[in-house]
Every structure is written in C-alpha cells, then in structure tokens.
PDB file of N, CA and C in Angstrom:
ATOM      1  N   UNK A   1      31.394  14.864  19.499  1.00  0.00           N
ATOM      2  CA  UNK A   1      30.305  15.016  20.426  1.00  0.00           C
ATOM      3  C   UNK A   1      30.695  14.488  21.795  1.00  0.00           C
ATOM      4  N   UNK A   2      31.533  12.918  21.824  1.00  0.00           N
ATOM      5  CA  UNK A   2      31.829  12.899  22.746  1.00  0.00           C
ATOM      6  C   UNK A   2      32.686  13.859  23.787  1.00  0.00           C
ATOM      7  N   UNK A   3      33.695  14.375  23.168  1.00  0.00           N
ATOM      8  CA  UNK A   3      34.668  15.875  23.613  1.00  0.00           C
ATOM      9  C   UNK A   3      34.056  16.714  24.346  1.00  0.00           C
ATOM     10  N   UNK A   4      33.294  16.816  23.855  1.00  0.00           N
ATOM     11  CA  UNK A   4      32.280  17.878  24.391  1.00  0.00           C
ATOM     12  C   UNK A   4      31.113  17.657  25.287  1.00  0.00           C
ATOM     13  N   UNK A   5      30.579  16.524  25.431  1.00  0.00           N
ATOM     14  CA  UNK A   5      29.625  15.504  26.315  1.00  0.00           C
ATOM     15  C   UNK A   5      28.025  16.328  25.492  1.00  0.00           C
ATOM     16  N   UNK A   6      28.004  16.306  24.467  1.00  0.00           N
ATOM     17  CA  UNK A   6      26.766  16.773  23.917  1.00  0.00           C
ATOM     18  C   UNK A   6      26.136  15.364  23.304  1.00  0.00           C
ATOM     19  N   UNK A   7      24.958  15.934  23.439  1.00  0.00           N
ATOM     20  CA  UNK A   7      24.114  14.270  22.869  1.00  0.00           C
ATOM     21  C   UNK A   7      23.342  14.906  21.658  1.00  0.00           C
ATOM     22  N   UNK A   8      22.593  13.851  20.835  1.00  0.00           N
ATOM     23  CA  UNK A   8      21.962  13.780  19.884  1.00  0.00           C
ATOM     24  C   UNK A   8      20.695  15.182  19.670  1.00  0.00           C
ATOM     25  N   UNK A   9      20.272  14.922  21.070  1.00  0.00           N
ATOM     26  CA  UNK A   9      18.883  15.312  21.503  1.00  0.00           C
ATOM     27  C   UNK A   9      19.234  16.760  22.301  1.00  0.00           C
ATOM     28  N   UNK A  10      20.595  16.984  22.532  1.00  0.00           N
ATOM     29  CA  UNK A  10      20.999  18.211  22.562  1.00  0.00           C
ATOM     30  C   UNK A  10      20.813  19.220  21.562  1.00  0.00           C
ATOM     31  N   UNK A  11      21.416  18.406  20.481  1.00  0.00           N
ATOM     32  CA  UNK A  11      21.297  19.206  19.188  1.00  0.00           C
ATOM     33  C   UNK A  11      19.900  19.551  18.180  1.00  0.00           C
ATOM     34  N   UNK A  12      19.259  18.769  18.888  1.00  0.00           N
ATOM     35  CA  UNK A  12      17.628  18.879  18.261  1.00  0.00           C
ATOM     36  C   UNK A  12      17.653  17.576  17.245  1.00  0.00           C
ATOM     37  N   UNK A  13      18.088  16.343  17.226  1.00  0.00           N
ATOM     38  CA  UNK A  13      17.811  15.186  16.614  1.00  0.00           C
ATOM     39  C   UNK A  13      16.878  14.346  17.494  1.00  0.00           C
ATOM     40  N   UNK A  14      16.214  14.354  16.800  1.00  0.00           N
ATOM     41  CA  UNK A  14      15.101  13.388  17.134  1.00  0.00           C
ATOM     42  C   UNK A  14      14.968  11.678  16.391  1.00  0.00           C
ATOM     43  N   UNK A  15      14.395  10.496  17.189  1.00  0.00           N
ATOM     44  CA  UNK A  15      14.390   9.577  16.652  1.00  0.00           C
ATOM     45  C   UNK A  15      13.125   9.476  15.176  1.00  0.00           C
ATOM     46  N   UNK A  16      13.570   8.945  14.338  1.00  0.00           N
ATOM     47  CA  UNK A  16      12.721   8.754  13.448  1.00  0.00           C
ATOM     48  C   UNK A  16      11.190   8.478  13.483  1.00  0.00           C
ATOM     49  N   UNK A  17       9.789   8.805  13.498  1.00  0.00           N
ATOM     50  CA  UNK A  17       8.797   8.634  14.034  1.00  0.00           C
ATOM     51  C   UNK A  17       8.784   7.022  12.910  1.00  0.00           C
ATOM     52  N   UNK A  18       8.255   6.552  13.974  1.00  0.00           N
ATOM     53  CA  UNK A  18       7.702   5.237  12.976  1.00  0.00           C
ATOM     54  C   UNK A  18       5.956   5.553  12.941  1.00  0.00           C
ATOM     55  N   UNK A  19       6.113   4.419  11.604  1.00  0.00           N
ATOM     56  CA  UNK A  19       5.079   3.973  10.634  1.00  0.00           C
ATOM     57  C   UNK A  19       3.952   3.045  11.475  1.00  0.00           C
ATOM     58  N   UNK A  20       2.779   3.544  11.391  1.00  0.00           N
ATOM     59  CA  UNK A  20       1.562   2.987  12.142  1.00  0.00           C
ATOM     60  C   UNK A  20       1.241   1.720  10.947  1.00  0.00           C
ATOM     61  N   UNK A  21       0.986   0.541  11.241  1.00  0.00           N
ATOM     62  CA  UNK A  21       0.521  -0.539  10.885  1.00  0.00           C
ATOM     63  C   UNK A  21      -0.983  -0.349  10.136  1.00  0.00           C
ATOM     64  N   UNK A  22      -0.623  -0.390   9.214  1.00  0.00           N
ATOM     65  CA  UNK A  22      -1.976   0.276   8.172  1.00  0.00           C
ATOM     66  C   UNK A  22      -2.636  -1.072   7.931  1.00  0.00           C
ATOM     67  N   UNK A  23      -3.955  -0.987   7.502  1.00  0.00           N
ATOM     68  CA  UNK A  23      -4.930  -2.360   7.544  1.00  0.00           C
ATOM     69  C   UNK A  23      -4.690  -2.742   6.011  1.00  0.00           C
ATOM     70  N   UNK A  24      -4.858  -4.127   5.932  1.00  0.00           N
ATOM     71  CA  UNK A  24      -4.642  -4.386   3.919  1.00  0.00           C
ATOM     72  C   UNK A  24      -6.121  -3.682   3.124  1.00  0.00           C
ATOM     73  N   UNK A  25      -5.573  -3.771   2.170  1.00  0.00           N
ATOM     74  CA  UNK A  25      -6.305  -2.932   1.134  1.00  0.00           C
ATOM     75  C   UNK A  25      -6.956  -4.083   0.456  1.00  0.00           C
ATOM     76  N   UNK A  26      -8.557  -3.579   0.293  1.00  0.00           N
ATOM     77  CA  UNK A  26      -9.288  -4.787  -0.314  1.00  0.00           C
ATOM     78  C   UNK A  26      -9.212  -4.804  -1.754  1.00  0.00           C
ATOM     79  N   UNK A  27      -9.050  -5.457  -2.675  1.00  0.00           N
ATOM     80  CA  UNK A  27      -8.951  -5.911  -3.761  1.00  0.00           C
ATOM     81  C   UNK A  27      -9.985  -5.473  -4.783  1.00  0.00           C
ATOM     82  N   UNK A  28      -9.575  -4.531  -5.783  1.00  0.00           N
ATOM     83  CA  UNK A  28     -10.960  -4.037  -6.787  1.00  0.00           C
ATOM     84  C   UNK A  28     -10.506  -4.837  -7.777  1.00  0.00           C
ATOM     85  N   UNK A  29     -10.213  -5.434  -8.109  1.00  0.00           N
ATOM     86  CA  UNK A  29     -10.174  -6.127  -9.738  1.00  0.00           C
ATOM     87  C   UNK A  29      -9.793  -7.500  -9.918  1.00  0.00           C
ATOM     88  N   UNK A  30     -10.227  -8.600 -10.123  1.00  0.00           N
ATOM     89  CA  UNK A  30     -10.334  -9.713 -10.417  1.00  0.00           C
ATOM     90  C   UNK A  30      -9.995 -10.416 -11.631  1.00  0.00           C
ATOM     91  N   UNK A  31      -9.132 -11.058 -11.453  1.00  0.00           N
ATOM     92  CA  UNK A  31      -8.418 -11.808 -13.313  1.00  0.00           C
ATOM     93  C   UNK A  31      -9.626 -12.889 -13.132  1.00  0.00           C
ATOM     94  N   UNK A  32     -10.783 -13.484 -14.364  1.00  0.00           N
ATOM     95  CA  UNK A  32     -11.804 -14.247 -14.363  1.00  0.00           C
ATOM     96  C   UNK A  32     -11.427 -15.283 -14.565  1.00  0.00           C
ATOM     97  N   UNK A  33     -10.278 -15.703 -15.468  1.00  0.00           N
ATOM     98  CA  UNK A  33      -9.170 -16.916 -15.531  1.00  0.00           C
ATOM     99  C   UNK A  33      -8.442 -17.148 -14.605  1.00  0.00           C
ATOM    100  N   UNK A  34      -7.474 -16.474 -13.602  1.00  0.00           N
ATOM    101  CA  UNK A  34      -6.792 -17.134 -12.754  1.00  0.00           C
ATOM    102  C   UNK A  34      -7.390 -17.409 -11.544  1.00  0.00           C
ATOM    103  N   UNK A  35      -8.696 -15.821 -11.117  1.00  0.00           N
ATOM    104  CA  UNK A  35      -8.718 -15.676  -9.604  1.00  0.00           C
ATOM    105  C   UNK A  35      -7.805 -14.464  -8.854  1.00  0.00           C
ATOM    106  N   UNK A  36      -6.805 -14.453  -9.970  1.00  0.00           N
ATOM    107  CA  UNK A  36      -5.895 -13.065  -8.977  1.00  0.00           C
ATOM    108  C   UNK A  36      -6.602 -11.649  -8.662  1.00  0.00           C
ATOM    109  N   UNK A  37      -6.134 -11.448  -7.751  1.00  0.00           N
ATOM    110  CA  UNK A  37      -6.860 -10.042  -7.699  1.00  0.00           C
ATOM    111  C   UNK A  37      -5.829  -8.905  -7.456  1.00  0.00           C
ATOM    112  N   UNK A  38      -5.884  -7.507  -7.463  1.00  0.00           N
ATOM    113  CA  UNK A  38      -5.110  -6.412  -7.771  1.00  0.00           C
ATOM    114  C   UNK A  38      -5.860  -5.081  -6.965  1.00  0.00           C
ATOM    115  N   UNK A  39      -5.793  -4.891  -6.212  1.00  0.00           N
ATOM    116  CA  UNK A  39      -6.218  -3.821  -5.417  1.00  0.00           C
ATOM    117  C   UNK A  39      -6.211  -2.394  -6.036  1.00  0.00           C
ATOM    118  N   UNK A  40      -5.326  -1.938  -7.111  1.00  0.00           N
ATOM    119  CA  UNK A  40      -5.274  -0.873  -7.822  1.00  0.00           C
ATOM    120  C   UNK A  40      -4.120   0.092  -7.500  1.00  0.00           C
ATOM    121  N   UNK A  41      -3.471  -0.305  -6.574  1.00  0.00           N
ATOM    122  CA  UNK A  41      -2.420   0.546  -6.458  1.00  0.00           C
ATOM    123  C   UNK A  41      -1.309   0.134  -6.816  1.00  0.00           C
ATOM    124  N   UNK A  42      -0.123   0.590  -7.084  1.00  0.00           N
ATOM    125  CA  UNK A  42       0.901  -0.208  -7.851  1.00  0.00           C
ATOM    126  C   UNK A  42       1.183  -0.205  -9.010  1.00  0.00           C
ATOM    127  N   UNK A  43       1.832  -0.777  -9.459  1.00  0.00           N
ATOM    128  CA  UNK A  43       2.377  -1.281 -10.919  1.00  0.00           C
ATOM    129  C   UNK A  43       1.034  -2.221 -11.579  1.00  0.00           C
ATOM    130  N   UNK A  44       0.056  -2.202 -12.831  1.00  0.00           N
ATOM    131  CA  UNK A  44      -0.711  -2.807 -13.139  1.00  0.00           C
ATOM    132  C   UNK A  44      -0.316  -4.806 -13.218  1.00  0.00           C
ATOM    133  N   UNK A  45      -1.009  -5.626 -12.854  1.00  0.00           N
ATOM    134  CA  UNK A  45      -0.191  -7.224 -13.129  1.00  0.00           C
ATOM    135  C   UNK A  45      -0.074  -7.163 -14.960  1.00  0.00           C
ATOM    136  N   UNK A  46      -0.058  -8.041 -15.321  1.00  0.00           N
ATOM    137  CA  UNK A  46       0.352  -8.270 -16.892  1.00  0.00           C
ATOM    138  C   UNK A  46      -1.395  -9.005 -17.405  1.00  0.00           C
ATOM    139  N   UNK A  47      -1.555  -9.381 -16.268  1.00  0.00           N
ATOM    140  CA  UNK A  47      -3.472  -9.793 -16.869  1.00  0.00           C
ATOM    141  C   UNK A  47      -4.291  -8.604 -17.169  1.00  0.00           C
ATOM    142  N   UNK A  48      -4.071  -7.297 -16.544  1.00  0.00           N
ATOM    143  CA  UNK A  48      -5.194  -6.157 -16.732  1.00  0.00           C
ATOM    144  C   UNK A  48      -4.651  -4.866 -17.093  1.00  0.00           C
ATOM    145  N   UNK A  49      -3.018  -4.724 -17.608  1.00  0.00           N
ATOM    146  CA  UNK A  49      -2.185  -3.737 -18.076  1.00  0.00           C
ATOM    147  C   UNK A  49      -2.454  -3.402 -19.529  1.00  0.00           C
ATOM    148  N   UNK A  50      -3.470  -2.351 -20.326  1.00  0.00           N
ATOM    149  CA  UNK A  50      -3.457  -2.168 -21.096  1.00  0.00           C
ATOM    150  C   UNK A  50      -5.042  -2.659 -21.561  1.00  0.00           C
ATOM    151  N   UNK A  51      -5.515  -3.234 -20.659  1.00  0.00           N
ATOM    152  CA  UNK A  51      -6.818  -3.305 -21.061  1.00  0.00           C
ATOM    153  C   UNK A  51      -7.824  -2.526 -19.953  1.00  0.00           C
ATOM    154  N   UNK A  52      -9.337  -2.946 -20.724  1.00  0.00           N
ATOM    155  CA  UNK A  52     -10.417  -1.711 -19.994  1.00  0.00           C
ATOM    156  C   UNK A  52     -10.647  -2.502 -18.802  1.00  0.00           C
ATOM    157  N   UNK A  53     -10.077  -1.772 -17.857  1.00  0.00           N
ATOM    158  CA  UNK A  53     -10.128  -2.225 -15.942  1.00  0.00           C
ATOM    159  C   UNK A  53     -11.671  -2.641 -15.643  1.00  0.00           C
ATOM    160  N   UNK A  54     -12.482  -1.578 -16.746  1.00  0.00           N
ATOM    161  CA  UNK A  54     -14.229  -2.300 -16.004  1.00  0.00           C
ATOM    162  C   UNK A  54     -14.430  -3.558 -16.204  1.00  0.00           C
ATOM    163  N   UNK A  55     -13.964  -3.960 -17.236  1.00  0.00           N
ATOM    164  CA  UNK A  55     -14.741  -5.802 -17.212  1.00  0.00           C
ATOM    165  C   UNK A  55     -13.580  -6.989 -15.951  1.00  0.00           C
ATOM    166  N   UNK A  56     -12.826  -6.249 -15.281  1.00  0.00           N
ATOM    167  CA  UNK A  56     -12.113  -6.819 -14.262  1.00  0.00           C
ATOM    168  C   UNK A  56     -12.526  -6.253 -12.899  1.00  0.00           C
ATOM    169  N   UNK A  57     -13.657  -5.529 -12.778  1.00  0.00           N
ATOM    170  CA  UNK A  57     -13.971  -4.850 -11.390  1.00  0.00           C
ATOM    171  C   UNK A  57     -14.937  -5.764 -10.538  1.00  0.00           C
ATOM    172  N   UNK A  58     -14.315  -5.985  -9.060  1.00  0.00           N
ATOM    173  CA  UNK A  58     -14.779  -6.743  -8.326  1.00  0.00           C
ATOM    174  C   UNK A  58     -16.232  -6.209  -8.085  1.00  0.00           C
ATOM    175  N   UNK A  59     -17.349  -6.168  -8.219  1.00  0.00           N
ATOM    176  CA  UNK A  59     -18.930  -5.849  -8.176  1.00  0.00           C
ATOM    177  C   UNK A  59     -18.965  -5.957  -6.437  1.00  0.00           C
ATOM    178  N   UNK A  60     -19.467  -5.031  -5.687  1.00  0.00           N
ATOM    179  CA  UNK A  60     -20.107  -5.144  -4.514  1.00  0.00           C
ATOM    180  C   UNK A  60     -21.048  -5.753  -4.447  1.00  0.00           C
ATOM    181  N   UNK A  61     -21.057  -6.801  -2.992  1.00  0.00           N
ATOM    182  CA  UNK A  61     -22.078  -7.134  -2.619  1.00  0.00           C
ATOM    183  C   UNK A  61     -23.351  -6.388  -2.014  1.00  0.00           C
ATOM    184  N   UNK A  62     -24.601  -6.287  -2.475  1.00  0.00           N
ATOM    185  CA  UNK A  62     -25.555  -5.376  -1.692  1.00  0.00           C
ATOM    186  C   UNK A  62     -25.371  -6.091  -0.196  1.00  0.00           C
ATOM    187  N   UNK A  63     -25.605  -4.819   0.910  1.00  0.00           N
ATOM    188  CA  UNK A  63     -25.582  -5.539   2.055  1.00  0.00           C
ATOM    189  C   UNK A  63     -26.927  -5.603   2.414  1.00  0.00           C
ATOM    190  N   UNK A  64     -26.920  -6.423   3.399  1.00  0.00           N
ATOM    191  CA  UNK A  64     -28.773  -6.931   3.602  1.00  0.00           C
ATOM    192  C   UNK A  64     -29.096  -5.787   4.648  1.00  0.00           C
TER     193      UNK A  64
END
C-alpha cells in the first residue's frame, strides 16, 4: 500500500463502529438465602439452575 501511496479508506475500510455504553440491567431474581441477584441473562448461578425461577422472582414495587 505504501508503493503505491493508497490508504485504508481508499480501499473502502472503514474504522470499526464502536459500542454505545448500554445502562445495567435490573435484576429479576433473588437467592432468599444469600441476597444474590441474577438479572436473567447469561449462564443460570448454581442457586436457581434447575429449579422453578418463580419462587426466585424479584416482585415489583406498586408505584404510588
């Protein structure tokens, strides 16, 4: 490329678009023994893998 004085952006390469800063994800499920919580995406933890996810679901607060 240099030989030739051609650039990147000659050739139609473009820089990689970056990744927008995404907000954290609030937490649906609650271990009642530790406190941990698990948002649902992912790999299940070893407290709620294999069991029924409803009796670990964080309950909404009514809002006033």
């Amino acid at each position: 490329m240099a030989e030739y004085g051609v650039t990147a952006e000659d050739l139609g390469f473009m820089e990689a678009p970056t990744s927008r800063p995404r907000p954290p994800v609030q937490p649906k499920y609650r271990d009642p023994a530790t406190g941990q919580t698990w948002s649902g995406r992912g790999r299940a933890p070893a407290w709620i893998a294999g069991k029924d996810m409803t009796q670990f679901l964080i309950r909404a607060e009514p809002k006033p």
